[in-house]
N, C-alpha and C. Protein backbone atom coordinates (compact mmCIF):
# COMPACT_ATOMS: atom_id res chain seq x y z
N UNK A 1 0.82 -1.18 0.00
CA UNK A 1 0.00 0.00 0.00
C UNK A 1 0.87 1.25 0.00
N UNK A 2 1.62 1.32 0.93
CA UNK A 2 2.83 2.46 0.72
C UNK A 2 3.62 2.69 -1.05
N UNK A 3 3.40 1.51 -1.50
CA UNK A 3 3.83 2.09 -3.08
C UNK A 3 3.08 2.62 -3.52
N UNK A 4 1.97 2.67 -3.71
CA UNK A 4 0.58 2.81 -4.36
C UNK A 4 0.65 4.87 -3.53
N UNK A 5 0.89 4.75 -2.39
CA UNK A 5 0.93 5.99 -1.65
C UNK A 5 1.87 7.02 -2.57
N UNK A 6 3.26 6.06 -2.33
CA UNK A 6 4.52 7.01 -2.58
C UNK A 6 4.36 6.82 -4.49
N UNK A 7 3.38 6.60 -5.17
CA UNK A 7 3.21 6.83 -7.11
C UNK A 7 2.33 7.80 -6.89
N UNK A 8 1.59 8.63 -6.06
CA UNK A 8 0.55 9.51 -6.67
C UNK A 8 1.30 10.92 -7.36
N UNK A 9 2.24 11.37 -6.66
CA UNK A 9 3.29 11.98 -7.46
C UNK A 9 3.47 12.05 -9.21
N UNK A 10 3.36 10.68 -9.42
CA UNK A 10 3.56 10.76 -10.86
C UNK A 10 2.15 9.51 -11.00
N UNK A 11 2.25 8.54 -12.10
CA UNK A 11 1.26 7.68 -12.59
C UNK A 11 1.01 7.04 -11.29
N UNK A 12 -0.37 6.64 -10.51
CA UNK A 12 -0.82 5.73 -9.55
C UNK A 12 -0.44 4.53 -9.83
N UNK A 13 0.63 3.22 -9.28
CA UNK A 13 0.75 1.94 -9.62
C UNK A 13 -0.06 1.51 -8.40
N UNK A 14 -1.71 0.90 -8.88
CA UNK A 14 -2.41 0.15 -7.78
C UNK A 14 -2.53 -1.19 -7.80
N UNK A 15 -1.52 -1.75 -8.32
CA UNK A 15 -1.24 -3.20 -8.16
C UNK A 15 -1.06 -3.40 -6.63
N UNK A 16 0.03 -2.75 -5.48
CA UNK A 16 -0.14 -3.23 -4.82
C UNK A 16 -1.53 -3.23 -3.64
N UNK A 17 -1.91 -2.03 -4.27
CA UNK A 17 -3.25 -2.26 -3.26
C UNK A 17 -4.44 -3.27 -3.60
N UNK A 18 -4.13 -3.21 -4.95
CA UNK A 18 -5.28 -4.43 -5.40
C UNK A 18 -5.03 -5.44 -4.67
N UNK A 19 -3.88 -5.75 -4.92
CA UNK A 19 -3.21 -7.39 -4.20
C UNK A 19 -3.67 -7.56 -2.54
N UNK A 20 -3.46 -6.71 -2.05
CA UNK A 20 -4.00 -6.12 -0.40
C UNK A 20 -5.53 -6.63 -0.43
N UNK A 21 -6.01 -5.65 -1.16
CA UNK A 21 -7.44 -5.71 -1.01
C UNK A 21 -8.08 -6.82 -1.19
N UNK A 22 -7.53 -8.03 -2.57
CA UNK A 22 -8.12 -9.06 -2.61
C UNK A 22 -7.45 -10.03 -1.77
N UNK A 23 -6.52 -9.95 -1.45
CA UNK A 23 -6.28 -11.10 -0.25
C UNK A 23 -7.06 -10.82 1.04
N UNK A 24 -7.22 -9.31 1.13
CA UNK A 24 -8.44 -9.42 2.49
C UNK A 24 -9.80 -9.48 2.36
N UNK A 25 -9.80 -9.18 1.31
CA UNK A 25 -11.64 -9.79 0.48
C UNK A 25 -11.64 -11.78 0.82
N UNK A 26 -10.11 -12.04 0.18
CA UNK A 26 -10.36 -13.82 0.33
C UNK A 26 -10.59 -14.21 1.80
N UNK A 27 -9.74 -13.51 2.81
CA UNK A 27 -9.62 -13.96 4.32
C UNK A 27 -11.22 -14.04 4.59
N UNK A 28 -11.93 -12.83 4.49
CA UNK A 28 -13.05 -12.41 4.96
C UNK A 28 -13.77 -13.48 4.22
N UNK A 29 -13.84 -14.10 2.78
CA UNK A 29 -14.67 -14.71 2.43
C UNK A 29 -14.31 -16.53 3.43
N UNK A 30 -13.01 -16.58 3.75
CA UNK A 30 -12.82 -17.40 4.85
C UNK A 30 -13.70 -18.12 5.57
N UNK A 31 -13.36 -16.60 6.55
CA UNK A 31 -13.96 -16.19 7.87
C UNK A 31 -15.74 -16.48 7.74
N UNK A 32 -16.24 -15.94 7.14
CA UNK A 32 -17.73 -15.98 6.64
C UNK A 32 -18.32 -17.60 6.11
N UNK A 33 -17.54 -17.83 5.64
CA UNK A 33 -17.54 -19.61 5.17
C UNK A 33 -17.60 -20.39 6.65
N UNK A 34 -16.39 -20.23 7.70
CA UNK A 34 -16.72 -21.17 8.55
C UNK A 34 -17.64 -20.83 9.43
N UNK A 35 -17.79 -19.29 9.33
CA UNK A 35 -19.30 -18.84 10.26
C UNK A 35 -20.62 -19.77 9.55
N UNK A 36 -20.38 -19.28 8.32
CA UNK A 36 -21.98 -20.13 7.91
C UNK A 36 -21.81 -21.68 8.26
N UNK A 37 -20.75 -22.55 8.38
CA UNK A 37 -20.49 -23.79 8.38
C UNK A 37 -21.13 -24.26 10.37
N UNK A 38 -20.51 -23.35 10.99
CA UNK A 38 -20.66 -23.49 12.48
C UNK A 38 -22.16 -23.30 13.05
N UNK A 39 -23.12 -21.98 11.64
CA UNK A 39 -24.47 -22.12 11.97
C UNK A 39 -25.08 -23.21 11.66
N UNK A 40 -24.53 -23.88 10.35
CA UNK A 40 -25.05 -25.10 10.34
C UNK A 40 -25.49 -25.85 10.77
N UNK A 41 -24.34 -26.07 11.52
CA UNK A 41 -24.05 -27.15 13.17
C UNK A 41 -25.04 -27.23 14.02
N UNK A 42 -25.01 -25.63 14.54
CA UNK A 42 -25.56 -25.04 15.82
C UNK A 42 -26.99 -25.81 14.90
N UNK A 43 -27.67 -25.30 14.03
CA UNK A 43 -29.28 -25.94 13.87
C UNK A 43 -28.96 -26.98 14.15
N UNK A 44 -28.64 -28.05 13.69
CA UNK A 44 -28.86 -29.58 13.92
C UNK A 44 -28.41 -29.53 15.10
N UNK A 45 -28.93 -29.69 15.89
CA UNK A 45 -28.57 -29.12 18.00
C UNK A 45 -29.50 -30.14 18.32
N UNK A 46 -29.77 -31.36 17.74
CA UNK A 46 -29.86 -32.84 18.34
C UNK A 46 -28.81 -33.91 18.27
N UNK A 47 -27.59 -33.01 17.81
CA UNK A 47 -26.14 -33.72 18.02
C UNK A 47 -25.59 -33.99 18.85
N UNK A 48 -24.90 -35.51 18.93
CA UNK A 48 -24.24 -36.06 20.02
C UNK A 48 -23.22 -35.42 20.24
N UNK A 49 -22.34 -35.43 21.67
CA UNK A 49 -21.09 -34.44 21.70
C UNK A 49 -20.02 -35.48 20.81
N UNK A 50 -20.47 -36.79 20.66
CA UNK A 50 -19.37 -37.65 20.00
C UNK A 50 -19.32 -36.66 18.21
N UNK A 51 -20.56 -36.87 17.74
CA UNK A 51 -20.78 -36.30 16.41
C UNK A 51 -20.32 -34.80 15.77
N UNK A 52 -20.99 -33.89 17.23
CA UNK A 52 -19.92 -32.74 17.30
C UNK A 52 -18.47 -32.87 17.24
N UNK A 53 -18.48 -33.72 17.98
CA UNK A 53 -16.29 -34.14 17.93
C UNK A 53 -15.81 -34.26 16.40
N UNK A 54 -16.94 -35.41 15.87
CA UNK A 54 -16.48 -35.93 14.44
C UNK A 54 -16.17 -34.65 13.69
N UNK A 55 -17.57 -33.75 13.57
CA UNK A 55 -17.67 -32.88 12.72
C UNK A 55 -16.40 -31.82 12.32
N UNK A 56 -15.69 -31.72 13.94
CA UNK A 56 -14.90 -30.50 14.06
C UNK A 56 -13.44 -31.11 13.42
N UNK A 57 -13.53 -32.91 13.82
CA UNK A 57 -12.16 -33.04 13.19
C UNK A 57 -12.08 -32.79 11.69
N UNK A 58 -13.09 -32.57 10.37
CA UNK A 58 -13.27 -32.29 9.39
C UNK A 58 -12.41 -30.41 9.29
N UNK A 59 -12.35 -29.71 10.03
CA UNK A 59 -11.57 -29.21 10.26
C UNK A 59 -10.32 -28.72 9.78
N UNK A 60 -9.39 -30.31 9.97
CA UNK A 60 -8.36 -30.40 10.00
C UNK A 60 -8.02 -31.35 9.56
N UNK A 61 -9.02 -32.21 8.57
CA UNK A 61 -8.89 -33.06 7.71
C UNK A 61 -10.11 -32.65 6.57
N UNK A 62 -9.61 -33.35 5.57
CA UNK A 62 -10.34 -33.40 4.40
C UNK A 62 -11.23 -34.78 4.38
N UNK A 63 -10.62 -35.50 4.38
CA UNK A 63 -11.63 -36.89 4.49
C UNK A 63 -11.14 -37.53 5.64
N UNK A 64 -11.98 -38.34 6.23
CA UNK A 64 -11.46 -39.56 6.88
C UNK A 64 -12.25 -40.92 6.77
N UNK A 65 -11.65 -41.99 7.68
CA UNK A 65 -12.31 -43.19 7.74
C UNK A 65 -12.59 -43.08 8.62
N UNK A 66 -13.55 -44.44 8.76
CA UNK A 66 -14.25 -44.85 10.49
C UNK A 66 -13.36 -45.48 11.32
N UNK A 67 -12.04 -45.63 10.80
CA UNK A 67 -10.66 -46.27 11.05
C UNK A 67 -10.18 -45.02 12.25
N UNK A 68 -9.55 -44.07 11.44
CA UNK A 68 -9.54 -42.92 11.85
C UNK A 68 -10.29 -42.29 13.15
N UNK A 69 -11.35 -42.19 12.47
CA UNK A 69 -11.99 -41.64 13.49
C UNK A 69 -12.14 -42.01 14.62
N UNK A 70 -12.22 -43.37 14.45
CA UNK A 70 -11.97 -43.97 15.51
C UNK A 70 -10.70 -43.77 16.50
N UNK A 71 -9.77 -44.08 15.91
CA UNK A 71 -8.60 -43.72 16.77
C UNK A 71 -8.65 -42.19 17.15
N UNK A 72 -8.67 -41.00 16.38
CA UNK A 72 -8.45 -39.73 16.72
C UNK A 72 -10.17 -39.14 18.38
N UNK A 73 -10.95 -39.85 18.30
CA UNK A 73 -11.98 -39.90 19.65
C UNK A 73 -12.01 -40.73 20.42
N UNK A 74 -11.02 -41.89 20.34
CA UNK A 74 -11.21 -42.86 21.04
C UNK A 74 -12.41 -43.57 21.50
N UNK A 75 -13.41 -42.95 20.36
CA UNK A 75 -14.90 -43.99 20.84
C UNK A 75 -14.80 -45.55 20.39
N UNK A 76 -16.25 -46.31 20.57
CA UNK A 76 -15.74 -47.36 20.39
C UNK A 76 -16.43 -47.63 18.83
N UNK A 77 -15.87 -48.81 18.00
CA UNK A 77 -16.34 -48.58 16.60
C UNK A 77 -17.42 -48.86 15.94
N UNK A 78 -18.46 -49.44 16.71
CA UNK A 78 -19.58 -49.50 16.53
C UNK A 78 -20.26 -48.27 16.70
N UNK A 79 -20.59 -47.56 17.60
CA UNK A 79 -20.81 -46.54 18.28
C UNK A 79 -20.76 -45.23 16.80
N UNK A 80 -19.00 -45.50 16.64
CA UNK A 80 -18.57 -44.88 15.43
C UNK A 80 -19.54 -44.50 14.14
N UNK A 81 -19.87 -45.88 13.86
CA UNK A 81 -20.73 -46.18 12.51
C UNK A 81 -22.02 -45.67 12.85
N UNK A 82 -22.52 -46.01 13.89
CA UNK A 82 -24.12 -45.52 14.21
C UNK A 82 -23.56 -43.42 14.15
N UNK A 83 -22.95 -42.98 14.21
CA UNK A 83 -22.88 -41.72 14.60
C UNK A 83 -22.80 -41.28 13.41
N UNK A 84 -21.84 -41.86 12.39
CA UNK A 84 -21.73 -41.40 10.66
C UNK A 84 -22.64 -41.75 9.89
N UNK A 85 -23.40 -42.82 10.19
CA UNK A 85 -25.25 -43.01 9.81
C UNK A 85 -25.49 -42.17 9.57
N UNK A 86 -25.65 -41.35 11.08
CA UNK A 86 -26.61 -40.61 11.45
C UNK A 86 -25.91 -39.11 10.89
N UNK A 87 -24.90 -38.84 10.81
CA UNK A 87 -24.35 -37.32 10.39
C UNK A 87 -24.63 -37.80 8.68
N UNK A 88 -24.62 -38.72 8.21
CA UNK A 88 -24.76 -39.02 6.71
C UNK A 88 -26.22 -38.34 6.14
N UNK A 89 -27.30 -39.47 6.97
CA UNK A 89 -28.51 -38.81 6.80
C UNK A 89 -29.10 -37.72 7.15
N UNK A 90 -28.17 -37.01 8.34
CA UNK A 90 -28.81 -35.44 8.21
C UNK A 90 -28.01 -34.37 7.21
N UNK A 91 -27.47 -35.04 6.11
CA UNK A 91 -26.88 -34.45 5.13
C UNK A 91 -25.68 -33.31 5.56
N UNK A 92 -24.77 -33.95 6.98
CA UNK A 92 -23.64 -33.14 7.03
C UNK A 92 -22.26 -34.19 6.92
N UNK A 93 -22.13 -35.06 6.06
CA UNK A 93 -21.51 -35.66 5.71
C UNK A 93 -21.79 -36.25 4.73
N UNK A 94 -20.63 -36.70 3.33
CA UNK A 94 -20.97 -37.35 2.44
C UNK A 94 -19.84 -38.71 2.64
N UNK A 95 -20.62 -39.92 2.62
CA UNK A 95 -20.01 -41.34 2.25
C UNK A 95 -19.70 -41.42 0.94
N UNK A 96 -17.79 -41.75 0.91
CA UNK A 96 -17.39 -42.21 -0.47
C UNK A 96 -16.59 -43.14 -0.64
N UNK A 97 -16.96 -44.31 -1.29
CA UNK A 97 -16.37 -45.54 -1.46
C UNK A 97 -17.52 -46.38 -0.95
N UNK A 98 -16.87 -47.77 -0.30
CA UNK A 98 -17.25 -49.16 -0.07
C UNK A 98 -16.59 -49.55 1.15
N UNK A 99 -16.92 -50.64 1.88
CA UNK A 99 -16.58 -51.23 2.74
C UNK A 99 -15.12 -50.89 3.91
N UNK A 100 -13.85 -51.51 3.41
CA UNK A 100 -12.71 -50.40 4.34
C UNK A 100 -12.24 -49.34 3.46
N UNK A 101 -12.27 -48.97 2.05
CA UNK A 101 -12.20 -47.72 1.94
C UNK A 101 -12.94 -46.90 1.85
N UNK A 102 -13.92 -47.28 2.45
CA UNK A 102 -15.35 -46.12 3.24
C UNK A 102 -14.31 -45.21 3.87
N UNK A 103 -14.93 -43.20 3.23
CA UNK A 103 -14.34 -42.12 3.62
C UNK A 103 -15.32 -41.09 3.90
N UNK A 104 -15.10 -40.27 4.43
CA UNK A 104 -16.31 -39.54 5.47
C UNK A 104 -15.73 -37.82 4.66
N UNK A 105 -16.54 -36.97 4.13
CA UNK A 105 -16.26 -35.84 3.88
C UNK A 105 -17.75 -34.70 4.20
N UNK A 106 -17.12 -33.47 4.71
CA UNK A 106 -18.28 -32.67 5.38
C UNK A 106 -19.03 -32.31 3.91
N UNK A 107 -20.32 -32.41 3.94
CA UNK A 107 -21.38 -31.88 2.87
C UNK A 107 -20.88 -30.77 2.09
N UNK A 108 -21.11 -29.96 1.17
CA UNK A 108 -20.91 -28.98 0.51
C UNK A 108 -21.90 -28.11 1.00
């Protein structure tokens, strides 16, 4: 932004403020993404705290298994499956694959 300052003198070069501006346009569109993602959540508020757990590790993963998941909550793996059922059919998770390469990804 200081270049853009120190060109009004002669021709304005607003490249660097453009660059500024849309990288804080992207943050904000971020920020606003995981807000709408967290209201999501908050409605479906007949969630188990296990399912809440699942949801948040999506997070910090892109996909996982019931393998996984398992290990990263330490629940037990039955338990597991009944919980990704149930986040499947309230359409905040999508199932992809088959049997052990069954993978768990948050809805669009």
């Amino acid at each position: 932004m200081r270049t853009t300052q120190t060109s009004f003198k002669t021709t304005p070069d607003w490249n660097a403020w453009i660059v500024f501006f849309l990288r804080t346009l992207s943050k904000q569109c971020e920020v606003l993404a995981r807000k709408v993602e967290d209201h999501r959540i908050m409605q479906a508020s007949d969630l188990s705290p296990l399912a809440l757990e699942v949801l948040s590790l999506f997070e910090q993963h892109n996909s996982l298994s019931n393998r996984e998941m398992v290990a990263l909550t330490g629940s037990n793996r039955n338990t597991m499956k009944r919980t990704l059922s149930s986040l499947v059919e309230k359409r905040l998770l999508i199932l992809e694959g088959k049997g052990r390469s069954t993978r768990y990804k948050v809805a669009p």
